[in-house]
Protein backbone atom coordinates (compact mmCIF):
# COMPACT_ATOMS: atom_id res chain seq x y z
CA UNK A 1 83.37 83.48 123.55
CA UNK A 2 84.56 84.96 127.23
CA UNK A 3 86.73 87.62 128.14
CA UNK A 4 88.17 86.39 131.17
CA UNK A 5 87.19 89.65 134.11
CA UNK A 6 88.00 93.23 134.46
CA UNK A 7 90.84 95.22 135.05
CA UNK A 8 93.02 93.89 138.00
CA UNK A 9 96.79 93.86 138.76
CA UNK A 10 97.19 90.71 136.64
CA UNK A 11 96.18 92.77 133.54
CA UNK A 12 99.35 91.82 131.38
CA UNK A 13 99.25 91.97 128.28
CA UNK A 14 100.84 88.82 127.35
CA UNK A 15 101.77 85.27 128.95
CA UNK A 16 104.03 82.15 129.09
CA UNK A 17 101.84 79.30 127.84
CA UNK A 18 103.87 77.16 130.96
CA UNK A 19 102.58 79.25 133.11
CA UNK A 20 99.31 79.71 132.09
CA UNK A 21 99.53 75.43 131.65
CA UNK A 22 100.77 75.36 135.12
CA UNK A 23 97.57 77.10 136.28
CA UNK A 24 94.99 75.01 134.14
CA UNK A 25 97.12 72.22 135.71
CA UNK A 26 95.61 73.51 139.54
CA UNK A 27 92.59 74.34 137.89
CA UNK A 28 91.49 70.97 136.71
CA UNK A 29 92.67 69.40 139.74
CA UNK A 30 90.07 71.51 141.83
CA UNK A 31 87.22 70.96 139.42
CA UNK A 32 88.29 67.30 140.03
CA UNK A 33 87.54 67.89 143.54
CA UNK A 34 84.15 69.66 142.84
CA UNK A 35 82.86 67.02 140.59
CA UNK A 36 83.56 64.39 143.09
CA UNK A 37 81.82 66.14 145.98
CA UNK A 38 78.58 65.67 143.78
CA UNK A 39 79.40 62.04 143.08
CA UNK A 40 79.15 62.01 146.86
CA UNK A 41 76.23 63.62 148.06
CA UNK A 42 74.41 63.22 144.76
CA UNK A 43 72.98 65.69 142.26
CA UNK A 44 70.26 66.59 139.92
CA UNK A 45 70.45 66.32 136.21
CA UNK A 46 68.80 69.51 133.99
CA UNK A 47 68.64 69.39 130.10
CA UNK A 48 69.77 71.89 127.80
CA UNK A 49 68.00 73.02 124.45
CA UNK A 50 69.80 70.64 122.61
CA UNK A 51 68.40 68.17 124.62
CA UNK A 52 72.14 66.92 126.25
CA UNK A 53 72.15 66.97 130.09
CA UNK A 54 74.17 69.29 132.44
CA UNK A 55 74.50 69.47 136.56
CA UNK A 56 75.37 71.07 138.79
CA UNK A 57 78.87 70.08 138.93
CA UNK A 58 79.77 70.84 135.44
CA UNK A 59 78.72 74.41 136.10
CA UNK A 60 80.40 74.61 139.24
CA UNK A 61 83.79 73.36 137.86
CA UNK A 62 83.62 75.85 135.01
CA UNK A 63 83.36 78.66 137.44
CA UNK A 64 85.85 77.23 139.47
CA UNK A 65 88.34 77.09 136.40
CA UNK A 66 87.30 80.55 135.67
CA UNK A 67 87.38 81.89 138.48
CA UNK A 68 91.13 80.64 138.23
CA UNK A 69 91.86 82.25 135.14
CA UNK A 70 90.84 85.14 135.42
CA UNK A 71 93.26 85.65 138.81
CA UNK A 72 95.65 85.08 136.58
CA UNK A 73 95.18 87.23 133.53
CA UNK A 74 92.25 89.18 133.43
CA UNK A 75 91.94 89.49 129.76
CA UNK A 76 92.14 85.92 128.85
CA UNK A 77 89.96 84.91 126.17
CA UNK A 78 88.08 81.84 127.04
CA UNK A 79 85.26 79.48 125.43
CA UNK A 80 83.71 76.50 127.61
CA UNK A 81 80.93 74.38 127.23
CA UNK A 82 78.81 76.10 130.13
CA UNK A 83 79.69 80.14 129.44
CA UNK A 84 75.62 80.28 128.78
CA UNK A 85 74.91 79.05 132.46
CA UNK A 86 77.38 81.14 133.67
CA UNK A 87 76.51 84.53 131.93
CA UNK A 88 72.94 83.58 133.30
CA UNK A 89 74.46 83.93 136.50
CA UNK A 90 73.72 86.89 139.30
CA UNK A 91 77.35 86.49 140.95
CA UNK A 92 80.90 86.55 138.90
CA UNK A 93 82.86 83.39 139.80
CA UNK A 94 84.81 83.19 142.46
CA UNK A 95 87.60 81.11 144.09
CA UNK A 96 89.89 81.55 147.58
CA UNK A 97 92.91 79.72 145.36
CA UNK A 98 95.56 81.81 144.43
CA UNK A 99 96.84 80.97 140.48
CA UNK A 100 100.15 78.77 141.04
CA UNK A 101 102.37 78.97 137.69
CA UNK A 102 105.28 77.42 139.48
CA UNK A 103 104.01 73.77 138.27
CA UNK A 104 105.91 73.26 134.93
CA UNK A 105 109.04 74.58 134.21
CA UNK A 106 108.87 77.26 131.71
CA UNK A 107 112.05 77.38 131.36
CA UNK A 108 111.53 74.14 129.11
CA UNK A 109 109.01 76.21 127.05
CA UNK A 110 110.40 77.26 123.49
CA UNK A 111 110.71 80.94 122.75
CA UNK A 112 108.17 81.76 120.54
CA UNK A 113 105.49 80.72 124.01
CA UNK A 114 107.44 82.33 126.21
CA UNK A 115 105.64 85.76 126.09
CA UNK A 116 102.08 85.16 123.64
CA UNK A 117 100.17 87.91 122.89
CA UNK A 118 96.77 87.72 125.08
CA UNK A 119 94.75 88.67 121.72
CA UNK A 120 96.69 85.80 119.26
CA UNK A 121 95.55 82.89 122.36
CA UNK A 122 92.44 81.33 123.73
CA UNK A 123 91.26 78.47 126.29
CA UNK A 124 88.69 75.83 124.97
CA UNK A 125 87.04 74.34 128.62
CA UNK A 126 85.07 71.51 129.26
CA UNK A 127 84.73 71.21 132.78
CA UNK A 128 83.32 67.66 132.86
CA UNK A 129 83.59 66.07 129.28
CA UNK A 130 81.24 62.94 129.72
CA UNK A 131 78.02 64.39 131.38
CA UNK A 132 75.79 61.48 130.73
CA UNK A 133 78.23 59.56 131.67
CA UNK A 134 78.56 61.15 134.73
CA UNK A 135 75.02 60.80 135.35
CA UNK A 136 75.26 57.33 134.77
CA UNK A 137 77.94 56.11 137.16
CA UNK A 138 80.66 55.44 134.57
CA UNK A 139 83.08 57.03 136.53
CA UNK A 140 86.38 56.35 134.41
CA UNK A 141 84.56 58.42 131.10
CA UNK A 142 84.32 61.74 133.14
CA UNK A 143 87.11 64.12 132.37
CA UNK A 144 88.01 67.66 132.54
CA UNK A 145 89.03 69.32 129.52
CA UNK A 146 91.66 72.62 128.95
CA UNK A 147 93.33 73.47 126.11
CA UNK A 148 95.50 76.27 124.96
CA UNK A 149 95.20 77.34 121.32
CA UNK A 150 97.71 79.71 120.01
CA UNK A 151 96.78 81.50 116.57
CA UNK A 152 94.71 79.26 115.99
CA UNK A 153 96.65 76.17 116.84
CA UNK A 154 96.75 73.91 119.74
CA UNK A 155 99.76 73.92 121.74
CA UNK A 156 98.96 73.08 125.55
CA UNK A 157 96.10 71.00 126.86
CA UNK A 158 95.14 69.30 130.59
CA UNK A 159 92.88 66.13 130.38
CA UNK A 160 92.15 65.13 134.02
CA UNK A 161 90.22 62.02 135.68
CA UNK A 162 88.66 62.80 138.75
CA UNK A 163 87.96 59.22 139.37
CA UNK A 164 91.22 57.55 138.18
CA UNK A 165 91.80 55.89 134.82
CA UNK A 166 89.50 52.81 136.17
CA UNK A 167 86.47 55.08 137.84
CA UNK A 168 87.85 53.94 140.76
CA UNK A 169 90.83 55.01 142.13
CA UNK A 170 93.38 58.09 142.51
CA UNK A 171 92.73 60.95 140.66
CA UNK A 172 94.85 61.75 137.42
CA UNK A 173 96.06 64.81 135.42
CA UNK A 174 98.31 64.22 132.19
CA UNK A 175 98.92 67.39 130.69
CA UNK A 176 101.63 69.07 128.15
CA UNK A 177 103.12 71.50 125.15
CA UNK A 178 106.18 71.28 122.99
CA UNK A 179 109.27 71.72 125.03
CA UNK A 180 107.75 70.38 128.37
CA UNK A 181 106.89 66.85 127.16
CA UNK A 182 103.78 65.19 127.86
CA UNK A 183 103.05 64.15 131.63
CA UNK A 184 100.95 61.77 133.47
CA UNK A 185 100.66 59.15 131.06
CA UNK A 186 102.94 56.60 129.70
CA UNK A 187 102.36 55.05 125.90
CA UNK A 188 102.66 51.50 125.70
CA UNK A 189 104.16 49.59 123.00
CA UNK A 190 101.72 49.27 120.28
CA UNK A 191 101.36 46.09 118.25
CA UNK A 192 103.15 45.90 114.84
CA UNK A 193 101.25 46.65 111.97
CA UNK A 194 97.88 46.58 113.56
CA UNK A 195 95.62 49.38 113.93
CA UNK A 196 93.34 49.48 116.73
CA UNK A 197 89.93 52.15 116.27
CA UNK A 198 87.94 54.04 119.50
CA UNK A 199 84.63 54.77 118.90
CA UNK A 200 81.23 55.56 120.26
CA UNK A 201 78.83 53.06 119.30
CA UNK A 202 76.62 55.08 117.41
CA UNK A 203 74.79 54.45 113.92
CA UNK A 204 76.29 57.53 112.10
CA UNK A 205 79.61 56.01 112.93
CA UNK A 206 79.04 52.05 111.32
CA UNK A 207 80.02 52.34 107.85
CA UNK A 208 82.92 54.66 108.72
CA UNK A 209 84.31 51.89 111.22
CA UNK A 210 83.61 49.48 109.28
CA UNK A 211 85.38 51.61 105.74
CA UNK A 212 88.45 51.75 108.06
CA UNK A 213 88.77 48.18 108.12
CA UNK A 214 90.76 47.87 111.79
CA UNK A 215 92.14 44.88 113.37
CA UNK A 216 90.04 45.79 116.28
CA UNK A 217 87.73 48.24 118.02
CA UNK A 218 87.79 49.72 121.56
CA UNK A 219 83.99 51.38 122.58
CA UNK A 220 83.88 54.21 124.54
CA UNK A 221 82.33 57.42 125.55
CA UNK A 222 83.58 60.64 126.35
CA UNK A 223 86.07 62.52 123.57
CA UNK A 224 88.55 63.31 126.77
CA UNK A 225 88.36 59.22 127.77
CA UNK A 226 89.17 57.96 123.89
CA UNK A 227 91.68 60.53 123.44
CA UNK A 228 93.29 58.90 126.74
CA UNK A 229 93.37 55.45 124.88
CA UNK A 230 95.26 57.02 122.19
CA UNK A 231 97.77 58.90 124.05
CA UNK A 232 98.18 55.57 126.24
CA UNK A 233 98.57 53.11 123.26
CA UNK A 234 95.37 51.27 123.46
CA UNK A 235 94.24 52.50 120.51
CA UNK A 236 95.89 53.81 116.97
CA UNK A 237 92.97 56.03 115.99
CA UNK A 238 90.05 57.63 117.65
CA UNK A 239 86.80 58.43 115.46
CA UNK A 240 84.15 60.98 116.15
CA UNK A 241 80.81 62.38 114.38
CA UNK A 242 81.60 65.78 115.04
CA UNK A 243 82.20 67.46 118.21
CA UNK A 244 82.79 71.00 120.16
CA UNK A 245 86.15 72.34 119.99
CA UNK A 246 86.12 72.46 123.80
CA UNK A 247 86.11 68.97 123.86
CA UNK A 248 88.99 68.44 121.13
CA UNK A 249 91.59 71.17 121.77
CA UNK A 250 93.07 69.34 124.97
CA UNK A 251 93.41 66.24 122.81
CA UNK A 252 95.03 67.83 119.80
CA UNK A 253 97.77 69.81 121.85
CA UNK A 254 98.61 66.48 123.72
CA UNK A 255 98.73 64.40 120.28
CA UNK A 256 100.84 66.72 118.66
CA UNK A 257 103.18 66.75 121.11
CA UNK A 258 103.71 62.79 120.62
CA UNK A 259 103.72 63.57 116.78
CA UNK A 260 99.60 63.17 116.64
CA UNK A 261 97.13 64.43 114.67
CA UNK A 262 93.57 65.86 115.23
CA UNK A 263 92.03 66.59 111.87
CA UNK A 264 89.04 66.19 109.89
CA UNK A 265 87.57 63.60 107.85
CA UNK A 266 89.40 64.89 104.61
CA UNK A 267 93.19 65.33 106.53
CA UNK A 268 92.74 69.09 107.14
CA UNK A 269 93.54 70.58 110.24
CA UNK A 270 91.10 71.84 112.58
CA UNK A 271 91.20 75.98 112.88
CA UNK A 272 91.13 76.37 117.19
CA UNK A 273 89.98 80.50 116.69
CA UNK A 274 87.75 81.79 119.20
CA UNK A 275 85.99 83.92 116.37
CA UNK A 276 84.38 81.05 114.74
CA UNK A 277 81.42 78.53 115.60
CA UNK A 278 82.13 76.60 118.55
CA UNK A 279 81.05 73.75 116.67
CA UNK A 280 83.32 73.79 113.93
CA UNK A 281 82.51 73.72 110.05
CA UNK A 282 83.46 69.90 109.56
CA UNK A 283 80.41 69.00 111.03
CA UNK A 284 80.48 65.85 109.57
CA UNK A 285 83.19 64.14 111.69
CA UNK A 286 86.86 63.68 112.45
CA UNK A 287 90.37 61.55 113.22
CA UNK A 288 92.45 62.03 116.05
CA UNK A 289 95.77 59.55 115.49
CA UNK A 290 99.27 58.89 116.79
CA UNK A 291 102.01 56.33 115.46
CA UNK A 292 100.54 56.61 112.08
CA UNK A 293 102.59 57.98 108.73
CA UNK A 294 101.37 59.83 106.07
CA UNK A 295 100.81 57.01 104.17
CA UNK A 296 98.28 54.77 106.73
CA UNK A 297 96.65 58.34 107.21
CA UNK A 298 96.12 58.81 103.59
CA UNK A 299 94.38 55.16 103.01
CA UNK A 300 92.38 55.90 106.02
CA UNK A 301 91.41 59.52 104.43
CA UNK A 302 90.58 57.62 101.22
CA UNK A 303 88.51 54.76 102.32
CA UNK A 304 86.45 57.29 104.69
CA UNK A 305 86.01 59.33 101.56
CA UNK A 306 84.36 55.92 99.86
CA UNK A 307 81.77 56.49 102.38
CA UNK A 308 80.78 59.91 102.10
CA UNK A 309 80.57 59.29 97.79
CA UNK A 310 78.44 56.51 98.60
CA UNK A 311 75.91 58.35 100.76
């Protein structure tokens, strides 16, 4: 957990989640531009103690985003993914962008996020969701993760894709919160009755798929890339082994904008506090799902829990 700088003249005490969306907005754009200036010219790939591998670009889009944050509200309470490279570090981050809050309309945003309390909200950053990925050219699985929890809830999230939804093209940035709609994305009509999965294809993940019982499976890496099939309509639900609530707090605030859920493998809710472990105590896996009811949720809940008695 980061406290976003020192004293400046953007020391307020609260904010409008808009405007402090409206920035994350600019400041996932940028790290867009960072991480494709490595794609470019190339980069080297380091391994952390847990054996996953960073670069040089994920580090440099964290301070970038940052750097960005902490223009705008010096006390901000952030966590990202790369806070222990960066408190290594012999320079604070900085950036020549000024913070831009003009990029949603808060006048959209309800009341009770027009003026949060600094101490009741926190940013969850992943610079570049999809690292080995990254380092292995599959360009459309690289995003950049901010969210915006709000006593303990997720209300705002950016997911952008430096490289385009096909790894190829345009970059994009779909981003939201309750009042201002979701943006940069448009769900598709999903198929009557059918329930499409996104998963990894891992080993800890089989008997869970398979428990589900879906009409059909999409593979993929990268929590911000499956969340995208979600949001779009390709897929129904999207499964996970556990994750990093840097990587999940985007997601949720988008999903529960369209009426989605993010929650673990039992239905409860995951808590977004800065406070606790950035891995977060259902260890054992979770559901992120949209266009479901209560009642498909609940059959999914209970066939998952078939697994876990069985183990």
């Amino acid at each position: 957990m980061q406290s976003a700088g020192s004293a400046s003249d953007s020391d307020a005490a609260s904010v409008n989640v808009g405007g402090l969306l409206s920035v994350c907005v600019q400041a996932s754009a940028a790290a867009g531009e960072i991480i494709r200036s490595f794609q470019r010219s190339g980069f080297q790939t380091e391994f952390k103690s847990d054996e996953s591998p960073v670069t040089q670009a994920d580090i440099n889009a964290q301070k970038l985003i940052v750097a960005l944050l902490r223009k705008y509200r010096s006390n901000l309470v952030y966590v990202g993914e790369e806070d222990a490279s960066l408190s290594n570090a012999s320079d604070p981050p900085t950036t020549d962008l000024q913070p831009d809050d003009s990029l949603v309309d808060c006048s959209l945003v309800p009341e009770e996020y027009q003026s949060v309390p600094l101490a009741e909200l926190c940013v969850f950053i992943d610079p570049l969701d999809g690292t080995r990925e990254f380092v292995r050219g599959n360009w459309a699985s690289v995003t950049t993760l901010i969210g915006i929890a709000v006593r303990g809830l997720p209300v705002a999230g950016v997911i952008g894709q430096p490289f385009g939804p096909l790894g190829n093209g345009e970059a994009r940035t779909v981003y939201g919160m309750p009042g201002v709609g979701l943006h940069g994305i448009e769900r598709q009509q999903r198929r009557l009755g059918a329930l499409t999965l996104t998963v990894s294809s891992t080993a800890a993940l089989e008997a869970r798929t398979a428990a589900i019982g879906c009409d059909d499976i999409l593979w993929g890496s990268g929590t911000g890339f499956k969340s995208l099939l979600v949001l779009g309509g390709d897929a129904d639900v999207f499964l996970h082994s556990g994750t990093y609530l840097w990587d999940i707090c985007a997601p949720a605030a988008l999903l529960a904008v369209l009426g989605g859920t993010c929650t673990d493998l039992h239905g409860h809710a995951v808590p977004f506090e800065s406070s606790v472990s950035t891995r977060y105590e259902y260890s054992d896996g979770g559901l992120m799902t949209l266009g479901i009811d209560d009642s498909g949720r609940a059959r999914i809940y209970e066939s998952l829990s078939t697994v876990r008695n069985s183990n």
